[in-house]
N, C-alpha and C. Protein backbone atom coordinates (compact mmCIF):
# COMPACT_ATOMS: atom_id res chain seq x y z
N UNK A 1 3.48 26.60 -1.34
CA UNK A 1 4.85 26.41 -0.88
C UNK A 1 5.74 26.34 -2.10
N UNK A 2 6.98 27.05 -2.01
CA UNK A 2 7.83 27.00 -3.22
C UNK A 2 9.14 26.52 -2.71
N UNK A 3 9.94 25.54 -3.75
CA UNK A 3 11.27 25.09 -3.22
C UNK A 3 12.09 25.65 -4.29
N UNK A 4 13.32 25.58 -3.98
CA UNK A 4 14.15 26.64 -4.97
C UNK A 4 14.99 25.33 -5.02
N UNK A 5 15.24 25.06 -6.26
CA UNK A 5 16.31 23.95 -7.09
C UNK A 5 17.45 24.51 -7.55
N UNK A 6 17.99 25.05 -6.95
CA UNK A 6 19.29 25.71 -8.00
C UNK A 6 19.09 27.03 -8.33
N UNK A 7 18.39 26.76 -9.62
CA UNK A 7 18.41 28.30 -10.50
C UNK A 7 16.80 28.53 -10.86
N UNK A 8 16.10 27.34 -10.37
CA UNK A 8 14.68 27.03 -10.65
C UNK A 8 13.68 26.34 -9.45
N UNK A 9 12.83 27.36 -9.91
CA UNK A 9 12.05 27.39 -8.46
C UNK A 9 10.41 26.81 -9.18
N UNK A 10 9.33 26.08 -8.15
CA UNK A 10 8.79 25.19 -7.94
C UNK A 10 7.47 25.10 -7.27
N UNK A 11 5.97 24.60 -7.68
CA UNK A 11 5.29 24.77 -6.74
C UNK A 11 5.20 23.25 -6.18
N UNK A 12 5.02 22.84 -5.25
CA UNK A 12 5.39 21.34 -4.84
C UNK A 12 3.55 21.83 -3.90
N UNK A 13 2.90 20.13 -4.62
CA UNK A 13 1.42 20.15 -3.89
C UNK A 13 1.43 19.38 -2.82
N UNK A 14 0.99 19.80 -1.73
CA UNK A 14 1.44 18.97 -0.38
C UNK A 14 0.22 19.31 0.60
N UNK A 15 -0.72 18.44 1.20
CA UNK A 15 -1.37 18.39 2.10
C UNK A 15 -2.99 19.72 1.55
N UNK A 16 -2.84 19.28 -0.20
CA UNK A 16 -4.22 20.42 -0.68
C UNK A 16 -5.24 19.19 -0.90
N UNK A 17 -6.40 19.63 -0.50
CA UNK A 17 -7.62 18.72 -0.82
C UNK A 17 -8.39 19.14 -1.83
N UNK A 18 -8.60 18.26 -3.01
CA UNK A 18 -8.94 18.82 -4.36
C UNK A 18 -10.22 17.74 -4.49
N UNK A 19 -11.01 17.46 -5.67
CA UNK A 19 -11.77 16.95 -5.97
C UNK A 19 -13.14 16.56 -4.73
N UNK A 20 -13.42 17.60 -4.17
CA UNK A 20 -14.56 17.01 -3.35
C UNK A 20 -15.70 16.57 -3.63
N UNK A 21 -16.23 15.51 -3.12
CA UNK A 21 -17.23 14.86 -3.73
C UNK A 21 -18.14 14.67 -2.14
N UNK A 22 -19.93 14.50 -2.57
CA UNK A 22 -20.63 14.44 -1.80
C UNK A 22 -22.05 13.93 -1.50
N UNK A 23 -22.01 12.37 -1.23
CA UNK A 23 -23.13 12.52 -0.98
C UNK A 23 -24.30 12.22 0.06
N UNK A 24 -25.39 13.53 0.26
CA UNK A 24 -25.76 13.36 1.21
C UNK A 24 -27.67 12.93 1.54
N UNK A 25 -27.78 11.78 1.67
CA UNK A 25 -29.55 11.46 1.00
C UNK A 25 -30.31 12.46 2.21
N UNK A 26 -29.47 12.36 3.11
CA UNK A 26 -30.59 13.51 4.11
C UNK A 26 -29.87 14.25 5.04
N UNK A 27 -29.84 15.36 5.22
CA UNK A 27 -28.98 16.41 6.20
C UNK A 27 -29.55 16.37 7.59
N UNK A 28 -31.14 15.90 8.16
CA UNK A 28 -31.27 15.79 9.38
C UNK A 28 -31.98 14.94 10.29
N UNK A 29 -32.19 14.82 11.35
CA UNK A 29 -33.26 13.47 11.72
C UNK A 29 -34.47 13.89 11.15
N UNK A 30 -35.16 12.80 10.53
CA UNK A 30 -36.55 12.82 10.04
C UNK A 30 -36.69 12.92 8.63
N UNK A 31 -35.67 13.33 7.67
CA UNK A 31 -35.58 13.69 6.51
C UNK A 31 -36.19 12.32 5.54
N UNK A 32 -35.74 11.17 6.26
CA UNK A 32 -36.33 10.47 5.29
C UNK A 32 -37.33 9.71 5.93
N UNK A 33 -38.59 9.71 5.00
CA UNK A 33 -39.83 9.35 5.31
C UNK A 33 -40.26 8.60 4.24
N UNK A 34 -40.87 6.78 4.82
CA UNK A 34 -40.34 6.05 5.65
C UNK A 34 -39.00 5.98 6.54
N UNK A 35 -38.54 5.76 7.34
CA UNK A 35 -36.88 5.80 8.03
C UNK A 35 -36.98 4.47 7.20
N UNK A 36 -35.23 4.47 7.25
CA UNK A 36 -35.03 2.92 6.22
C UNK A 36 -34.43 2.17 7.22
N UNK A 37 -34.93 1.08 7.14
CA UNK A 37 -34.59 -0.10 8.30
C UNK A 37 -32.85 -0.16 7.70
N UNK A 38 -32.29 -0.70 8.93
CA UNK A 38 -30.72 -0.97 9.00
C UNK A 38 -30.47 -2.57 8.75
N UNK A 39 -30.32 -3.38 8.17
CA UNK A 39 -30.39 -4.77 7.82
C UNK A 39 -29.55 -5.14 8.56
N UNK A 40 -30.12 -6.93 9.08
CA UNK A 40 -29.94 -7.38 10.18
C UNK A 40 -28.72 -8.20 9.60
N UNK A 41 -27.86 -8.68 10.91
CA UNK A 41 -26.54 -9.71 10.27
C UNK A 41 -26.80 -11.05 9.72
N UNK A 42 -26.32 -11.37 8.79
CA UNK A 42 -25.45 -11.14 7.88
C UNK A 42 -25.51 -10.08 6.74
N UNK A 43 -26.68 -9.13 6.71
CA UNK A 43 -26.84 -8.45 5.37
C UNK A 43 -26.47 -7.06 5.87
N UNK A 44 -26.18 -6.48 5.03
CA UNK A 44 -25.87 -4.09 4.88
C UNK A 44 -26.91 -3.88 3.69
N UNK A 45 -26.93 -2.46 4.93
CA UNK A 45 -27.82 -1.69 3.74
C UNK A 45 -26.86 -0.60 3.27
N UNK A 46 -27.00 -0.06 2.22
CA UNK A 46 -26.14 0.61 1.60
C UNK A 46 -26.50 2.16 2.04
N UNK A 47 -26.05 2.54 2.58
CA UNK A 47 -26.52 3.95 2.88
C UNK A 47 -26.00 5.23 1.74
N UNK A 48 -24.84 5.39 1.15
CA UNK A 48 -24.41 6.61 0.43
C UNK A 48 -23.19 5.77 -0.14
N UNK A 49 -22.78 6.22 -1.59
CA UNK A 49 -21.84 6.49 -2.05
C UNK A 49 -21.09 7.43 -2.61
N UNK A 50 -19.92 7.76 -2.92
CA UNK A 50 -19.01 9.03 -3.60
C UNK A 50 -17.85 8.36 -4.66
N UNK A 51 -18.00 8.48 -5.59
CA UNK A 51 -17.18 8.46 -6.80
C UNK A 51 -15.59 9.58 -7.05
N UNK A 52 -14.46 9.34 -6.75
CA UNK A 52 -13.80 10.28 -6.68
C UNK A 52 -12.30 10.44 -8.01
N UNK A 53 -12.20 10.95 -8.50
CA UNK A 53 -11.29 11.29 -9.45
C UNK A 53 -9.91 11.48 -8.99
N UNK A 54 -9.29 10.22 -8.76
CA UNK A 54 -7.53 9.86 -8.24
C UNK A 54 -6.35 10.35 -9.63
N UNK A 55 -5.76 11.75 -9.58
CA UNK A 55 -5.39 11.88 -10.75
C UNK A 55 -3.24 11.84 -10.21
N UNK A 56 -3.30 11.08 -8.89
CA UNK A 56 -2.20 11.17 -8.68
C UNK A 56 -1.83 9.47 -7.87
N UNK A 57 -0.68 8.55 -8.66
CA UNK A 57 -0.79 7.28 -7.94
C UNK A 57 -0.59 7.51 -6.37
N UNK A 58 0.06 8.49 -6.18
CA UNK A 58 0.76 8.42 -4.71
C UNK A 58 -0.43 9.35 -3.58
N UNK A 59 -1.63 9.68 -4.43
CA UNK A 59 -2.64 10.47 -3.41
C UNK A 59 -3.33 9.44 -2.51
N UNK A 60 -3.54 10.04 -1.22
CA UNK A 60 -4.68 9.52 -0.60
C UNK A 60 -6.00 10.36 -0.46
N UNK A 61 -7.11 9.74 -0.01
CA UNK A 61 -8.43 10.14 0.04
C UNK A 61 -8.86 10.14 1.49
N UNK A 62 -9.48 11.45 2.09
CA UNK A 62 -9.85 12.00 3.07
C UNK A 62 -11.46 11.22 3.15
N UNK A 63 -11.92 10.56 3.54
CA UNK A 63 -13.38 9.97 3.79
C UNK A 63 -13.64 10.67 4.96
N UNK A 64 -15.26 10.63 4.79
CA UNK A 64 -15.86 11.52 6.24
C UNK A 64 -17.15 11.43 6.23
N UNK A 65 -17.91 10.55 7.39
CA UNK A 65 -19.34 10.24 7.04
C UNK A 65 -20.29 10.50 8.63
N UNK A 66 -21.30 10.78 8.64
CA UNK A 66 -22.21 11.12 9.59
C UNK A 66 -23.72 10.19 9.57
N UNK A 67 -24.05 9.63 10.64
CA UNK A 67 -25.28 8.80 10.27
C UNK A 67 -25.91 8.69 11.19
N UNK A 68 -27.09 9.25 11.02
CA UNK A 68 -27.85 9.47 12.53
C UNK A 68 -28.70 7.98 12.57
N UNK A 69 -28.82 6.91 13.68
CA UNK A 69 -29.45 6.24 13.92
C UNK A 69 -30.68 5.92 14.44
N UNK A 70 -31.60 5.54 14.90
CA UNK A 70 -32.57 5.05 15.72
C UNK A 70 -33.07 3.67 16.17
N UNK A 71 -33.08 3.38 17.57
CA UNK A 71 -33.78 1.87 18.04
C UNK A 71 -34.74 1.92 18.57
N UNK A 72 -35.57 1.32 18.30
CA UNK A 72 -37.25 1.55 18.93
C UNK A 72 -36.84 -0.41 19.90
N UNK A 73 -36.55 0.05 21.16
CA UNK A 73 -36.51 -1.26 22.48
C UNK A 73 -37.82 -0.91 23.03
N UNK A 74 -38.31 -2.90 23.10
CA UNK A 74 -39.67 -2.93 23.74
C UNK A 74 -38.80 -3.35 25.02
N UNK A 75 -37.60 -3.68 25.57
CA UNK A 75 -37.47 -3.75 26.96
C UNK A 75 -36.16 -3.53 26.74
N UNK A 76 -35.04 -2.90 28.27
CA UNK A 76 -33.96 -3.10 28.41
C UNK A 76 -33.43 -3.98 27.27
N UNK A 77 -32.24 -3.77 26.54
CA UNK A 77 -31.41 -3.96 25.71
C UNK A 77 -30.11 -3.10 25.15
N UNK A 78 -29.43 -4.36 24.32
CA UNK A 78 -28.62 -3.09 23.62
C UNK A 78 -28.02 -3.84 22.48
N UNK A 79 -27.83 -2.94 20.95
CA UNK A 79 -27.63 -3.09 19.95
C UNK A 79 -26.56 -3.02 19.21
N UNK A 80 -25.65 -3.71 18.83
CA UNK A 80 -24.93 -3.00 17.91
C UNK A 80 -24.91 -2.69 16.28
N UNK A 81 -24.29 -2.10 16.06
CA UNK A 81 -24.45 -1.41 14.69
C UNK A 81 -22.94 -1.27 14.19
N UNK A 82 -22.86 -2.01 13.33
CA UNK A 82 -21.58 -2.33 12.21
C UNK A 82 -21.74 -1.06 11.40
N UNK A 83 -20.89 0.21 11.39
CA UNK A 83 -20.81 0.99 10.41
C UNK A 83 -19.20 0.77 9.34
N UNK A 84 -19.37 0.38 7.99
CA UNK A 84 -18.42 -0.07 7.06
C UNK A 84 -17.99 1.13 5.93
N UNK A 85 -16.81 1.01 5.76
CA UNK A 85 -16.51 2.11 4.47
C UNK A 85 -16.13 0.70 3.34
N UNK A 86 -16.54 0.60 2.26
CA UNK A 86 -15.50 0.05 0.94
C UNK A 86 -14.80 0.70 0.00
N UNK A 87 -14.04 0.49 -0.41
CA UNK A 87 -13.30 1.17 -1.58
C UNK A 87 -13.06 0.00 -2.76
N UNK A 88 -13.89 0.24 -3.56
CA UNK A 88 -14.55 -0.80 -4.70
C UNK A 88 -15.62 -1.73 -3.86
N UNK A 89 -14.92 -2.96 -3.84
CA UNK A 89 -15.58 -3.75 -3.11
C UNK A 89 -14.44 -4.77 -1.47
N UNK A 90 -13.50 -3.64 -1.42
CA UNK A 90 -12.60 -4.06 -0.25
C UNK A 90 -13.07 -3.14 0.78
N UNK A 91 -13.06 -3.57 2.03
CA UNK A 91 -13.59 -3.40 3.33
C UNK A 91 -12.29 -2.66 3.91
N UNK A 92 -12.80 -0.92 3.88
CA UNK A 92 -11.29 -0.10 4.52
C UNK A 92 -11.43 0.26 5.83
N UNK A 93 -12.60 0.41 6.42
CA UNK A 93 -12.47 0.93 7.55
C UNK A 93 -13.98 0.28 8.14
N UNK A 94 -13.93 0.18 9.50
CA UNK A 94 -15.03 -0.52 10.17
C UNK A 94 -14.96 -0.22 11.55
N UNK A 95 -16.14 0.32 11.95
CA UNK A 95 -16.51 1.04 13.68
C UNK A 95 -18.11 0.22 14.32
N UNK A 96 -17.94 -0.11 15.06
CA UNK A 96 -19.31 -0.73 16.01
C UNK A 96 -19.53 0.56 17.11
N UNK A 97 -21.18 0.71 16.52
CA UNK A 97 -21.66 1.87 17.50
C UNK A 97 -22.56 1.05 18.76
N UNK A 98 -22.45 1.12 19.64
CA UNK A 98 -23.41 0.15 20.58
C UNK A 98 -24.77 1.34 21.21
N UNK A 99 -25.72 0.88 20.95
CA UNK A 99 -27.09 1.81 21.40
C UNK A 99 -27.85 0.87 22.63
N UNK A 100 -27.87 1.47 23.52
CA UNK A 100 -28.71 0.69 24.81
C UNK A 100 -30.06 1.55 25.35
N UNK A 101 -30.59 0.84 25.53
CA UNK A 101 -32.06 1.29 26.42
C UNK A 101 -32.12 0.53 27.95
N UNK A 102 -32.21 1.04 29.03
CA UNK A 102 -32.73 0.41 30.41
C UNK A 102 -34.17 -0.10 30.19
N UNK A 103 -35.09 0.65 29.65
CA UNK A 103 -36.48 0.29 29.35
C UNK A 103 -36.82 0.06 27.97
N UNK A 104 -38.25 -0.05 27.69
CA UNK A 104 -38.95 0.28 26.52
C UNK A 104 -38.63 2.14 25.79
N UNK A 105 -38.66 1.99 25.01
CA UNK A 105 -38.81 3.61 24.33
C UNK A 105 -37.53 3.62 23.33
N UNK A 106 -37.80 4.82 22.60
CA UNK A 106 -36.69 4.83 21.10
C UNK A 106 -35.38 5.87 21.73
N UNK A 107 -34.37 5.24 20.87
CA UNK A 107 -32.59 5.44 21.33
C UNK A 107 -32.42 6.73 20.18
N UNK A 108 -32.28 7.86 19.97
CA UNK A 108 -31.38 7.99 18.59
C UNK A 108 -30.23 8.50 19.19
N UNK A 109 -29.04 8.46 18.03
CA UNK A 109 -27.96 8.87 17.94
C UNK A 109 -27.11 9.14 16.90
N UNK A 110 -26.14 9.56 16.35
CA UNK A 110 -24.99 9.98 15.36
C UNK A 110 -23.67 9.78 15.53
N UNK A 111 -23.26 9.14 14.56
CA UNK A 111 -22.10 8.09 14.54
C UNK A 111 -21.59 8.83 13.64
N UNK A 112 -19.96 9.50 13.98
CA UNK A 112 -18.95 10.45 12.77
C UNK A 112 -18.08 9.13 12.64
N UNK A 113 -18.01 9.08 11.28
CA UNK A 113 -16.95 8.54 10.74
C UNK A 113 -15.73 9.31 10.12
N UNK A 114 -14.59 8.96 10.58
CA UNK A 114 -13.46 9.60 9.52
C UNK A 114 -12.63 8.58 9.43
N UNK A 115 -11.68 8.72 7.86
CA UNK A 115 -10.77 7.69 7.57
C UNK A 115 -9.76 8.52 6.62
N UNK A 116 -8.55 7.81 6.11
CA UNK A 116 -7.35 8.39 5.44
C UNK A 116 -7.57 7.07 4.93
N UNK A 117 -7.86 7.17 3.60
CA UNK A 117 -7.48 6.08 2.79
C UNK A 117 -6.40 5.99 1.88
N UNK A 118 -4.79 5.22 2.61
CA UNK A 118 -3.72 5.49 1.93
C UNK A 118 -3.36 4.59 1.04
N UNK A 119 -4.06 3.05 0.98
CA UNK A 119 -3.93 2.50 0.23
C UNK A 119 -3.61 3.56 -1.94
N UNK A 120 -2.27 3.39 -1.88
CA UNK A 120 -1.33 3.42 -3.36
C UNK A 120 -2.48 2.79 -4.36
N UNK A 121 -3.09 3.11 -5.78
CA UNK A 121 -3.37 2.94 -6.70
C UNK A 121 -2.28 2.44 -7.61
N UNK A 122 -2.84 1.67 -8.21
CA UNK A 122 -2.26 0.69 -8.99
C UNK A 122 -2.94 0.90 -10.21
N UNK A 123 -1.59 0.92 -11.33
CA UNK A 123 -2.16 1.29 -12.70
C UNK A 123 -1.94 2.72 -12.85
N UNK A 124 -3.11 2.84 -13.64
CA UNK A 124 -3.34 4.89 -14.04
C UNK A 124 -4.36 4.98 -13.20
N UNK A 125 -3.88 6.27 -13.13
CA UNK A 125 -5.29 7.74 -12.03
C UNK A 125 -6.46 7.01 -12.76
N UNK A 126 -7.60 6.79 -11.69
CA UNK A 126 -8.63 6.61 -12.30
C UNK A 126 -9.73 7.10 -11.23
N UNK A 127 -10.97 6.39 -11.36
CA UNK A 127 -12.42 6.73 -10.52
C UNK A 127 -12.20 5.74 -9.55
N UNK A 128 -12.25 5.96 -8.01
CA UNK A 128 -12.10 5.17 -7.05
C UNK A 128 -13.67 5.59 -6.65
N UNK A 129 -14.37 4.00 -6.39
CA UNK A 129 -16.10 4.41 -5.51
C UNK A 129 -15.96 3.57 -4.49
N UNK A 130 -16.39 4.51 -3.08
CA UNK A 130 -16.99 4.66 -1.67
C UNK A 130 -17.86 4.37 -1.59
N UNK A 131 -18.27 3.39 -0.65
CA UNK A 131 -19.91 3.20 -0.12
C UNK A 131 -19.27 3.01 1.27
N UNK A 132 -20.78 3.31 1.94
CA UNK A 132 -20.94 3.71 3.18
C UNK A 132 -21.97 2.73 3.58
N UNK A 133 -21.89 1.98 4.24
CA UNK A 133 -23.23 0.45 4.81
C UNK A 133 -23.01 0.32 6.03
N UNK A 134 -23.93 -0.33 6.62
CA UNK A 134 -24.38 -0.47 8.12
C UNK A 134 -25.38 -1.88 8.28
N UNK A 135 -24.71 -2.45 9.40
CA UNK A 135 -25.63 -3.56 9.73
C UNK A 135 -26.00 -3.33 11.24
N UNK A 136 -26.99 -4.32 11.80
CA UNK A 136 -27.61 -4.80 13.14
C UNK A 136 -27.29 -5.76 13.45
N UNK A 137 -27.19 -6.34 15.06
CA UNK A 137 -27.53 -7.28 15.10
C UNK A 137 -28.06 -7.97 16.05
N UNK A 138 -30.02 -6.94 15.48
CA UNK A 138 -30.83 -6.89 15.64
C UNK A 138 -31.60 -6.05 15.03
N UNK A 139 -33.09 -6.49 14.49
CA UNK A 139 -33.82 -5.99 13.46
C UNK A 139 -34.54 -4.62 14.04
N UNK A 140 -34.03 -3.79 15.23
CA UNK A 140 -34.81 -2.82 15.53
C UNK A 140 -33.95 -1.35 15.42
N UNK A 141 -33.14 -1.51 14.47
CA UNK A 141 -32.30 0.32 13.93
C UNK A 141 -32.71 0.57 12.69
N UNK A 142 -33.09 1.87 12.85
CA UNK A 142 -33.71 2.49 11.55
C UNK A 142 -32.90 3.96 11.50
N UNK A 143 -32.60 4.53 10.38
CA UNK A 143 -32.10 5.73 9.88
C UNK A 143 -33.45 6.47 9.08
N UNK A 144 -33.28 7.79 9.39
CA UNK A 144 -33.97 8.66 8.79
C UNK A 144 -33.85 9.96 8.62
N UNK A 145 -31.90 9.77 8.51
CA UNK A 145 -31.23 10.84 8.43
C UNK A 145 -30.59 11.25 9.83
N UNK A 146 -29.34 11.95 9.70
CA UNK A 146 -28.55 12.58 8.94
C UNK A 146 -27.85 11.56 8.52
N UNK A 147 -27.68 11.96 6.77
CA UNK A 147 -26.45 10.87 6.29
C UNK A 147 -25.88 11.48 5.02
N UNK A 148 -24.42 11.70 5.68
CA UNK A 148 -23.67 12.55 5.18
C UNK A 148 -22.76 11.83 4.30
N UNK A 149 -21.97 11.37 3.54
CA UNK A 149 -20.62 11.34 3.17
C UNK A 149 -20.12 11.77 2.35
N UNK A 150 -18.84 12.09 2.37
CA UNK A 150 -17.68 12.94 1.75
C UNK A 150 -16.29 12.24 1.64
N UNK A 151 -15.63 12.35 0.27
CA UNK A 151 -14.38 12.22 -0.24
C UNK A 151 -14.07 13.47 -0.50
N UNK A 152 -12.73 13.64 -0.10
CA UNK A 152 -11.22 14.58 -0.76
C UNK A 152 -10.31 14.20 -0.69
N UNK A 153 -9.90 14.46 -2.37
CA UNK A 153 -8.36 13.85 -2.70
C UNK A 153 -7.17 14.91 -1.96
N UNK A 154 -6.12 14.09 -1.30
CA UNK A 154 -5.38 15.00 -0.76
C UNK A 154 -3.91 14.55 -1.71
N UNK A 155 -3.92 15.79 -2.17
CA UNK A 155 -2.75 15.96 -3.21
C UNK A 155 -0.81 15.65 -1.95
């Protein structure tokens, strides 16, 4: 997009996503072997982080995460699952996935996360780090893929 100033004309960056970052420990169910247990409340397990290069105070960051679950129920129940974004160590975004069984037998499923993280930087452009964690609460969710996440800086 170009704006014309007078006698001088302009490229103005608006709505471009630059610096993508990615990381993904497993792209599908089963990928990871052992599955990694989901830690029970009060504790997270850390599932993925992304490190992203903020070279503008006024940018925000496009987050975007995928996490396939599993519950192995020995009877009728149902679970929830705390999925968390941080940015450093502040708590930006937070979704409860609920997984139920009528009987005995294993649940899976995939939980999309998306977020706009507009929180303004303070100071100079620097490295902003993402983690991606998940709790229970109850000791029977396990992941063993898909677990995706992604940052882009949106200029």
């Amino acid at each position: 997009m170009t704006e014309n100033n007078g006698s001088q004309q302009g490229f103005i960056e608006k709505g471009i996503l630059t610096d993508f970052q990615v990381s993904e420990p497993a792209s599908t169910f089963g990928s990871i072997v052992p599955p990694v247990s989901i830690a029970s409340n009060p504790n997270f397990s850390n599932l993925a982080t992304v490190s992203i290069e903020i070279d503008d105070l006024t940018d925000k960051v496009w987050l975007n995460a995928s996490v396939g679950l599993v519950a192995q129920f020995s009877n009728a129940h149902t679970v929830d699952v705390t999925l968390q974004i941080l940015r450093g160590t502040t708590l930006i975004y937070q979704t409860v996935k609920s997984l139920s069984s009528t009987s005995s037998g294993t649940v899976r499923d995939t939980v999309y996360l998306e977020h706009v993280d507009t929180t303004p930087l303070t100071g100079s452009p620097s490295a902003v780090n993402y983690t991606l964690r998940a709790q229970a609460n109850d000791s029977i969710v396990t992941t063993s893929g898909p677990i995706t996440f992604t940052a882009a800086e949106i200029e």
